[in-house]
Structure formats: structure tokens, C-alpha cells
PDB file of N, CA and C in Angstrom:
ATOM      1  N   UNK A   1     111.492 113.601  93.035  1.00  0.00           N
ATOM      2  CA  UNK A   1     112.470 112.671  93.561  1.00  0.00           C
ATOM      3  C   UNK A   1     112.475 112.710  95.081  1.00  0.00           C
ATOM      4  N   UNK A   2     111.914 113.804  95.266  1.00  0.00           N
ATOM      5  CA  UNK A   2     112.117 113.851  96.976  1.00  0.00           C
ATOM      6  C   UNK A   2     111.001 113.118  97.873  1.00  0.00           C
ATOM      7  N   UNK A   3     109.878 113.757  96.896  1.00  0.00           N
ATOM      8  CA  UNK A   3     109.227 112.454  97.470  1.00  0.00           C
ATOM      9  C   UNK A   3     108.907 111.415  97.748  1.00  0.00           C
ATOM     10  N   UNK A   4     109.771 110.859  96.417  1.00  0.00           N
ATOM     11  CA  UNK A   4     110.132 109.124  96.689  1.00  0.00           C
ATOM     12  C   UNK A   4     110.975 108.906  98.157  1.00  0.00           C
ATOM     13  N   UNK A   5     111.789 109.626  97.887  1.00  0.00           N
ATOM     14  CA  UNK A   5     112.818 109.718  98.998  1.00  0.00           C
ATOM     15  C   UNK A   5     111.357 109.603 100.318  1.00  0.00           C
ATOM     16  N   UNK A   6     111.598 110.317 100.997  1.00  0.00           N
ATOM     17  CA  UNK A   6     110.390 110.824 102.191  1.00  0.00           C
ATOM     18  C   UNK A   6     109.430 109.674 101.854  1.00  0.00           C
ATOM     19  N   UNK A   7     108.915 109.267 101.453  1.00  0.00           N
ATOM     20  CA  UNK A   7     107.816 108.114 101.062  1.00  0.00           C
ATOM     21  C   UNK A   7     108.529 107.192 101.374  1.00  0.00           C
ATOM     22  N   UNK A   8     109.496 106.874 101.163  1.00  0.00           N
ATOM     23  CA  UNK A   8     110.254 105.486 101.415  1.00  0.00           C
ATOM     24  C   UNK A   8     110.842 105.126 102.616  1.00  0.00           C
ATOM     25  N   UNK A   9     111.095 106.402 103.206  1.00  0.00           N
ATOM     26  CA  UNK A   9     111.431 106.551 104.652  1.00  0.00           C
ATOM     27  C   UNK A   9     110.714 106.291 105.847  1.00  0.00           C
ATOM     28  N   UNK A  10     109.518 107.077 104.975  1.00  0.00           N
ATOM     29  CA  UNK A  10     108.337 107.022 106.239  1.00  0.00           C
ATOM     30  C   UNK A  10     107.415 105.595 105.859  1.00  0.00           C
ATOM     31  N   UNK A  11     107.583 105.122 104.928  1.00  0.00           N
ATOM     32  CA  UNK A  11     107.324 103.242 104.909  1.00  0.00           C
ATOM     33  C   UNK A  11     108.237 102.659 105.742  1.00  0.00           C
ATOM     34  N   UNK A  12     109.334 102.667 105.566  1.00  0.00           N
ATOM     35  CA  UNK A  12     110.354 102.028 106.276  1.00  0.00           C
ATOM     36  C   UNK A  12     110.035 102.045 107.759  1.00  0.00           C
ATOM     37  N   UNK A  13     110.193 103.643 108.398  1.00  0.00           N
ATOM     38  CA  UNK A  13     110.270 103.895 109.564  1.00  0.00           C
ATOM     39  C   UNK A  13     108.876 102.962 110.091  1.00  0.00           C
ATOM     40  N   UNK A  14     107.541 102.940 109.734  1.00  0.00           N
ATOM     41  CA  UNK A  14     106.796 102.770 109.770  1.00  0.00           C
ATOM     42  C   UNK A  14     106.354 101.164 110.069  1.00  0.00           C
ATOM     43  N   UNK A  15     106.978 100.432 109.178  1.00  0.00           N
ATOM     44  CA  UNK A  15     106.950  99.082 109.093  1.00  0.00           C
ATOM     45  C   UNK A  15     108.273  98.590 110.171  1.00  0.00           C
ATOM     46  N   UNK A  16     109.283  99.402 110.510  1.00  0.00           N
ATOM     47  CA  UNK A  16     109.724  99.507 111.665  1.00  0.00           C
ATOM     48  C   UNK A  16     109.040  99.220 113.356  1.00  0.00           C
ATOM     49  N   UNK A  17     108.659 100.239 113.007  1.00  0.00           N
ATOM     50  CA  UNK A  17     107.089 100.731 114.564  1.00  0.00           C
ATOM     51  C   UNK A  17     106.453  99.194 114.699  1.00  0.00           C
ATOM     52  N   UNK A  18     105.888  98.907 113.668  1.00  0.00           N
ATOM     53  CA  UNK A  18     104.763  97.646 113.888  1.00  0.00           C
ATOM     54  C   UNK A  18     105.873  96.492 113.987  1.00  0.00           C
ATOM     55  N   UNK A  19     107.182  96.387 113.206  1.00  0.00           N
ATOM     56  CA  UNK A  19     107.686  95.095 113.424  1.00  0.00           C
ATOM     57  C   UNK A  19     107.056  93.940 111.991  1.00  0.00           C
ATOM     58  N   UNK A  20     106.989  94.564 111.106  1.00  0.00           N
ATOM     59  CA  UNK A  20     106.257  94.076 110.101  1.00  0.00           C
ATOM     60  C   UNK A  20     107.357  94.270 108.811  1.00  0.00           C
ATOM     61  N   UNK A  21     107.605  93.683 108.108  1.00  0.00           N
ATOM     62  CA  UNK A  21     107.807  94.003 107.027  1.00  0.00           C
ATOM     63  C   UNK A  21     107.148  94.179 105.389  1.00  0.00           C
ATOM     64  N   UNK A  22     107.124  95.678 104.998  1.00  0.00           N
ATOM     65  CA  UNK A  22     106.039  96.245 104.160  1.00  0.00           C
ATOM     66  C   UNK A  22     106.373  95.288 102.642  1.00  0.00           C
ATOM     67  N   UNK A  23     105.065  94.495 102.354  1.00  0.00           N
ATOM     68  CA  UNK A  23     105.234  93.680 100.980  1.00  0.00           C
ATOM     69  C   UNK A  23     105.719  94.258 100.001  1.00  0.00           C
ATOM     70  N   UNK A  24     106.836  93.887  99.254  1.00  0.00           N
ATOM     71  CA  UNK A  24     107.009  94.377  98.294  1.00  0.00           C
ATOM     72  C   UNK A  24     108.324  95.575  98.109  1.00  0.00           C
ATOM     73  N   UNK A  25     108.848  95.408  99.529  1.00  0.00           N
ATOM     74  CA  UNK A  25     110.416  96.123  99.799  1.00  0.00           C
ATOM     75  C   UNK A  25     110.501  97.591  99.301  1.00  0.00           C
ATOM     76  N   UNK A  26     111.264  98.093  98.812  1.00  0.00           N
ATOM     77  CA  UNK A  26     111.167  99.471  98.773  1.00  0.00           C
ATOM     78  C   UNK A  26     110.298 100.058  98.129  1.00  0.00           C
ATOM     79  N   UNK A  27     109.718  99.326  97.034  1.00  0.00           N
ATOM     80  CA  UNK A  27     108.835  99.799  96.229  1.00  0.00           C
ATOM     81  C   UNK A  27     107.210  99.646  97.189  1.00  0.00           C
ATOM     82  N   UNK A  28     107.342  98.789  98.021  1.00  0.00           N
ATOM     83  CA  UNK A  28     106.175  98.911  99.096  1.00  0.00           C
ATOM     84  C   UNK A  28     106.160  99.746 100.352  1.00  0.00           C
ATOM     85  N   UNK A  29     107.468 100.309 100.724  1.00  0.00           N
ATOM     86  CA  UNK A  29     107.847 101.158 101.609  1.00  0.00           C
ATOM     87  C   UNK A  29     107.245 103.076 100.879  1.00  0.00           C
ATOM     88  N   UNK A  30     107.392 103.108  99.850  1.00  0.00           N
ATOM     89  CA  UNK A  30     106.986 103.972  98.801  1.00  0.00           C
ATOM     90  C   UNK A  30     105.895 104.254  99.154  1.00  0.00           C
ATOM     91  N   UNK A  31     105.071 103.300  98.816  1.00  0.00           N
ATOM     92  CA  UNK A  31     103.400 102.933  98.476  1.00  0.00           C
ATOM     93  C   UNK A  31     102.792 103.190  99.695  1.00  0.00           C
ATOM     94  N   UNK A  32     103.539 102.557 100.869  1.00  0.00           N
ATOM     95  CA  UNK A  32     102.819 102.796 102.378  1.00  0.00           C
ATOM     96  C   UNK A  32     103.238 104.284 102.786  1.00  0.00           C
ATOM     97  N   UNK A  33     104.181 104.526 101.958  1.00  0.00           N
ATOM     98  CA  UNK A  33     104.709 106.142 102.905  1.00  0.00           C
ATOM     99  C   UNK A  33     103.874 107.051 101.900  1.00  0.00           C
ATOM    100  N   UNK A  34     103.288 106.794 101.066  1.00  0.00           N
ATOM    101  CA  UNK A  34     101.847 107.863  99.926  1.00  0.00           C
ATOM    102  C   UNK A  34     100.993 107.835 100.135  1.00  0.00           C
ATOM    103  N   UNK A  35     100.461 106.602 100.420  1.00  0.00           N
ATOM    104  CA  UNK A  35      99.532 106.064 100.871  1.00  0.00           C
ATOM    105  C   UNK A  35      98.932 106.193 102.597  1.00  0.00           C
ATOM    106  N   UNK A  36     100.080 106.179 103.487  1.00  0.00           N
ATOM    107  CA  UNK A  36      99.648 106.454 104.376  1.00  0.00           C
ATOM    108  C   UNK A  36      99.724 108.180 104.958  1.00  0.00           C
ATOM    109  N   UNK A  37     100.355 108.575 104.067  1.00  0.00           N
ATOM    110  CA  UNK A  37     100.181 110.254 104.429  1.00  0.00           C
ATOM    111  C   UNK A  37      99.144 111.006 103.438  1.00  0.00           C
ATOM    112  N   UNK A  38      98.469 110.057 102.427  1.00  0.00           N
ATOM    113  CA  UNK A  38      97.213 110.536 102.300  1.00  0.00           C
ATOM    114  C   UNK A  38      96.239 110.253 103.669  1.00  0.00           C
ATOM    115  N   UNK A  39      96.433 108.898 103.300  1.00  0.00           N
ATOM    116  CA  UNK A  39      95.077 108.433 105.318  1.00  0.00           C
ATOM    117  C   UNK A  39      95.616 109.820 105.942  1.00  0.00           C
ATOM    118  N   UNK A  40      96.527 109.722 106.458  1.00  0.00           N
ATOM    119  CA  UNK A  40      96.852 110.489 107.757  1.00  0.00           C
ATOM    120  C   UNK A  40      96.377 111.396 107.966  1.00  0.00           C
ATOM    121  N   UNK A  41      97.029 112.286 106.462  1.00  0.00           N
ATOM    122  CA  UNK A  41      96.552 113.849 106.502  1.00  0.00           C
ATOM    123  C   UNK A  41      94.534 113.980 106.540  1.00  0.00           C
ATOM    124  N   UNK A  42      94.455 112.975 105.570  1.00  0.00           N
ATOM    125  CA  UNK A  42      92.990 113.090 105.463  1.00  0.00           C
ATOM    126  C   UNK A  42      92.124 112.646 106.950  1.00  0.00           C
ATOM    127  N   UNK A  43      92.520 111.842 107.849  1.00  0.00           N
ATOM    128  CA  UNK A  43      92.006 111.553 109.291  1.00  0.00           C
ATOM    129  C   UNK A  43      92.317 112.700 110.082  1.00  0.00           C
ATOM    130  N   UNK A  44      93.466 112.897 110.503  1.00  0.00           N
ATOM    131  CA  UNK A  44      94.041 113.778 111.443  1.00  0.00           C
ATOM    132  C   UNK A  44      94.497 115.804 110.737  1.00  0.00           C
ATOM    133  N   UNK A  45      94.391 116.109 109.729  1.00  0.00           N
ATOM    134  CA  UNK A  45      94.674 116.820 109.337  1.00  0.00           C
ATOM    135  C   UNK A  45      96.348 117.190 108.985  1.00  0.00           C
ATOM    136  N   UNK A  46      96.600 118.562 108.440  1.00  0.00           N
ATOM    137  CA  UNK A  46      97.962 119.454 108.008  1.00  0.00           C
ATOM    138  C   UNK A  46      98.883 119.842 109.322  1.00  0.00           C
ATOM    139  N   UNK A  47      99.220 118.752 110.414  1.00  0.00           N
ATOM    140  CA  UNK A  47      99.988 119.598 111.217  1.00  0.00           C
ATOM    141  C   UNK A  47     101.339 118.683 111.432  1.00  0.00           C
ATOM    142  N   UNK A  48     102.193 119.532 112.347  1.00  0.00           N
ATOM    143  CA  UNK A  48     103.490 119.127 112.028  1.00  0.00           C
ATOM    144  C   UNK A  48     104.340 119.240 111.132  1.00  0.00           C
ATOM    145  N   UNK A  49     105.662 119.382 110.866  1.00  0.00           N
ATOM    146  CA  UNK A  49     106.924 119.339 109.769  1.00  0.00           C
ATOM    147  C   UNK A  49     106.402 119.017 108.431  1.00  0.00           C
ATOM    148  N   UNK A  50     106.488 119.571 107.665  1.00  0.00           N
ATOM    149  CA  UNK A  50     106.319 119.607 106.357  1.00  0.00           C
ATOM    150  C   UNK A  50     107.938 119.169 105.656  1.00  0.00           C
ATOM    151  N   UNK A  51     107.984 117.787 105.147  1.00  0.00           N
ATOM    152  CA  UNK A  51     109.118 117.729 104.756  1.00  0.00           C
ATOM    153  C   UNK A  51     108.712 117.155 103.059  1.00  0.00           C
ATOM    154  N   UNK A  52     109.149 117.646 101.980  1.00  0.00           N
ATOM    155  CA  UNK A  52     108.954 117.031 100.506  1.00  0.00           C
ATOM    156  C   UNK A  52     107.496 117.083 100.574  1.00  0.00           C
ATOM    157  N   UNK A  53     106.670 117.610 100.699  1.00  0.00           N
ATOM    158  CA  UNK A  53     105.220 117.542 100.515  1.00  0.00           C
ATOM    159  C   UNK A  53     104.413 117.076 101.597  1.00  0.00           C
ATOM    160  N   UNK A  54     104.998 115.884 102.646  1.00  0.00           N
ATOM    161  CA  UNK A  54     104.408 115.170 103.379  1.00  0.00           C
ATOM    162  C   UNK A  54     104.430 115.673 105.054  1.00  0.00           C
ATOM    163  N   UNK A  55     103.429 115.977 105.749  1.00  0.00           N
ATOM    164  CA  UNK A  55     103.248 116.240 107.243  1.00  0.00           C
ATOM    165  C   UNK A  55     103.478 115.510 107.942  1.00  0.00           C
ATOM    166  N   UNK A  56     104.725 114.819 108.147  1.00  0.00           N
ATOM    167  CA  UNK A  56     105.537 113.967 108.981  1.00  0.00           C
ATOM    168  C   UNK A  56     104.435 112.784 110.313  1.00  0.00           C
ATOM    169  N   UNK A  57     104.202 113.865 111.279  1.00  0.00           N
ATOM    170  CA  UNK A  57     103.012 113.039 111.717  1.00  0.00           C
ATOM    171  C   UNK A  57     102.400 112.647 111.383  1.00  0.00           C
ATOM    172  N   UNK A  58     101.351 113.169 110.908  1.00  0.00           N
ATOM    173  CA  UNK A  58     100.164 112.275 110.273  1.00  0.00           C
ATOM    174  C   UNK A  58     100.797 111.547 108.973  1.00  0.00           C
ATOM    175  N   UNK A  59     101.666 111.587 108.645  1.00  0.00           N
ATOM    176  CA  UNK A  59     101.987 110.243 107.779  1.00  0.00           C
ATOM    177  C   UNK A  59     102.230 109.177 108.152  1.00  0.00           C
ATOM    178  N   UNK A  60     103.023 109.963 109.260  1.00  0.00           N
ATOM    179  CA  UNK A  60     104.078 108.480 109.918  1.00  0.00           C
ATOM    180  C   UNK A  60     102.402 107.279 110.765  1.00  0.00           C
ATOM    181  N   UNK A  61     101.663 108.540 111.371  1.00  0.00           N
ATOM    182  CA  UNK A  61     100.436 107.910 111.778  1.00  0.00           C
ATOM    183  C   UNK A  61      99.673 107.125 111.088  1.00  0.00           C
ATOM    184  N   UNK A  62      99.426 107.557 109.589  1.00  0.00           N
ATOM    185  CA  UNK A  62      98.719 106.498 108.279  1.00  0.00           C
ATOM    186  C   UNK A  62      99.278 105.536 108.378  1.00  0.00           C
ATOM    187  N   UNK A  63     100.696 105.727 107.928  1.00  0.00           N
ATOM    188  CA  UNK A  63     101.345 104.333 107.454  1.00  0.00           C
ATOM    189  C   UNK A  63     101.484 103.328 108.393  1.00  0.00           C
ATOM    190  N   UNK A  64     101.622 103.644 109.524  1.00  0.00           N
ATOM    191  CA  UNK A  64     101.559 102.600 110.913  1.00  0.00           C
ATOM    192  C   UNK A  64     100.000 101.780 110.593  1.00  0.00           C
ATOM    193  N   UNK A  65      98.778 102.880 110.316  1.00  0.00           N
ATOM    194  CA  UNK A  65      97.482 102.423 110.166  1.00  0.00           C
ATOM    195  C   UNK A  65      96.951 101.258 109.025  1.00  0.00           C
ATOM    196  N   UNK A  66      97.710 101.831 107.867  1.00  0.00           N
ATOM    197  CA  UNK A  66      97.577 101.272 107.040  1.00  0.00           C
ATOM    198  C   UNK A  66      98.495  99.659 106.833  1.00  0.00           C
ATOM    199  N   UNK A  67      99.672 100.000 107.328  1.00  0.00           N
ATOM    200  CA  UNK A  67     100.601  98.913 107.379  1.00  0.00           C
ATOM    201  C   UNK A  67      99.704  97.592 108.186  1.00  0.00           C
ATOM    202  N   UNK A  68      99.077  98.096 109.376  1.00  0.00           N
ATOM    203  CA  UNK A  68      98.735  97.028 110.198  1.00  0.00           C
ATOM    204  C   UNK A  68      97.112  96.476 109.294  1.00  0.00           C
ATOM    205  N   UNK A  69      96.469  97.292 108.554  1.00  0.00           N
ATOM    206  CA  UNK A  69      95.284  96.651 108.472  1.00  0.00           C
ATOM    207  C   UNK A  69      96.067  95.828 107.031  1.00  0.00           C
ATOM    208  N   UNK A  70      97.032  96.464 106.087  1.00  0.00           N
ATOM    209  CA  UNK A  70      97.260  95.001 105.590  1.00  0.00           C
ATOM    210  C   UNK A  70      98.054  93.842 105.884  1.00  0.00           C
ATOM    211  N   UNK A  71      98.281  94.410 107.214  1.00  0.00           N
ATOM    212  CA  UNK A  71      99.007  92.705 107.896  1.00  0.00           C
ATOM    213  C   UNK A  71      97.608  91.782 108.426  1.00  0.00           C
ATOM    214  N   UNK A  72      96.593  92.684 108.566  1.00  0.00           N
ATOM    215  CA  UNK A  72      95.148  91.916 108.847  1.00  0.00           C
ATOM    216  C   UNK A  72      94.953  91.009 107.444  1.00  0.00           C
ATOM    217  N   UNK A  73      94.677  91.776 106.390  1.00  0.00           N
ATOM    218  CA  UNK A  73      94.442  91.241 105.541  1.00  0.00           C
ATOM    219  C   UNK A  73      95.117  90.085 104.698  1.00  0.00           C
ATOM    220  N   UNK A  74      96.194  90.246 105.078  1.00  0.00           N
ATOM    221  CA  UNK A  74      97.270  89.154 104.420  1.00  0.00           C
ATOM    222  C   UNK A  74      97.549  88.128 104.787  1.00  0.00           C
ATOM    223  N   UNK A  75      97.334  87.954 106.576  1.00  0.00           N
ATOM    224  CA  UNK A  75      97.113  86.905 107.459  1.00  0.00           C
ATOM    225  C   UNK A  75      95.801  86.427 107.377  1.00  0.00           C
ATOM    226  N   UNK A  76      95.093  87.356 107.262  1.00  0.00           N
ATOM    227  CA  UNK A  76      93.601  86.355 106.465  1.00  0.00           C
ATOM    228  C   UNK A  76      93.695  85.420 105.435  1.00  0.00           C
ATOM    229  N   UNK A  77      94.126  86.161 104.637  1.00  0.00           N
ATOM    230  CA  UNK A  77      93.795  85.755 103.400  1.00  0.00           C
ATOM    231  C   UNK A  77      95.332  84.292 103.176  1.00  0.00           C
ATOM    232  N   UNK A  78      95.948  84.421 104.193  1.00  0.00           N
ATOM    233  CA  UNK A  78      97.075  82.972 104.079  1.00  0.00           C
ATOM    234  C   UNK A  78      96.682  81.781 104.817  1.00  0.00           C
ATOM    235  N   UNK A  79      95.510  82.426 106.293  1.00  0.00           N
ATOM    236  CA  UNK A  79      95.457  81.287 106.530  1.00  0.00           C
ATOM    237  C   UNK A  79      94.287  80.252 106.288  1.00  0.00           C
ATOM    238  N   UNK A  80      93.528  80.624 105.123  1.00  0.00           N
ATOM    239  CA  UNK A  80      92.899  80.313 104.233  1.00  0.00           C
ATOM    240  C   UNK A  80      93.036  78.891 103.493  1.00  0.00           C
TER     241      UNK A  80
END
């Protein structure tokens, strides 16, 4: 449960940063905050705050990463 929690936060916060809003509302805030603290950790490594499983930086760093390449992709693919 906590990690939903923390996952959802760090989507939020995240889609915050860019000014974007993450598709799919909390349940996409989720997805980008798992998703991007896999990228993260896996690019940048294990450092920083360990909160519910997730290394705060490098998550918060994924999900910014990840958030923006699917605002690439979604603006592609609309103005289609």
C-alpha cells in the first residue's frame, strides 16, 4: 500500500515539474511513479532517501524522463 502511496506522489510531483498532466490521473500518476523509478534507479543508480521501496531522486528523475518522452509521443501521434 505504501507503495502505491509513494508512486502516486512521485507521478504527481513529477507531472508537476514538466507542467503536463500524467494520462490517465491517478492511476497514471502510479504507473509514472513505478515506472519512472525503475528508469531512474536503473540510469542513475541506488542513491538518496529510500522512502516505501523507491530512491526518491532517481525516481523523481525517471518520471520527469519518462513523463516527457510520452508527451513526445502523444503529441505525435495527435497531430497525425
Amino acid at each position: 500500500m505504501w507503495s502505491l502511496i509513494v508512486g502516486g506522489v512521485l507521478g504527481a510531483i513529477a507531472g508537476a515539474i514538466m507542467g503536463k498532466d500524467v494520462p490517465g490521473g491517478i492511476i497514471g500518476n502510479i504507473i509514472a511513479g513505478f515506472l519512472g523509478s525503475w528508469l531512474g534507479t536503473s540510469l542513475i543508480g541506488e542513491w538518496g532517501p529510500n522512502i516505501g521501496g523507491f530512491y526518491i531522486v532517481p525516481a523523481l528523475i525517471g518520471a520527469v524522463v519518462l513523463i516527457f518522452i510520452v508527451s513526445l509521443v502523444l503529441r505525435n501521434t495527435r497531430s497525425r
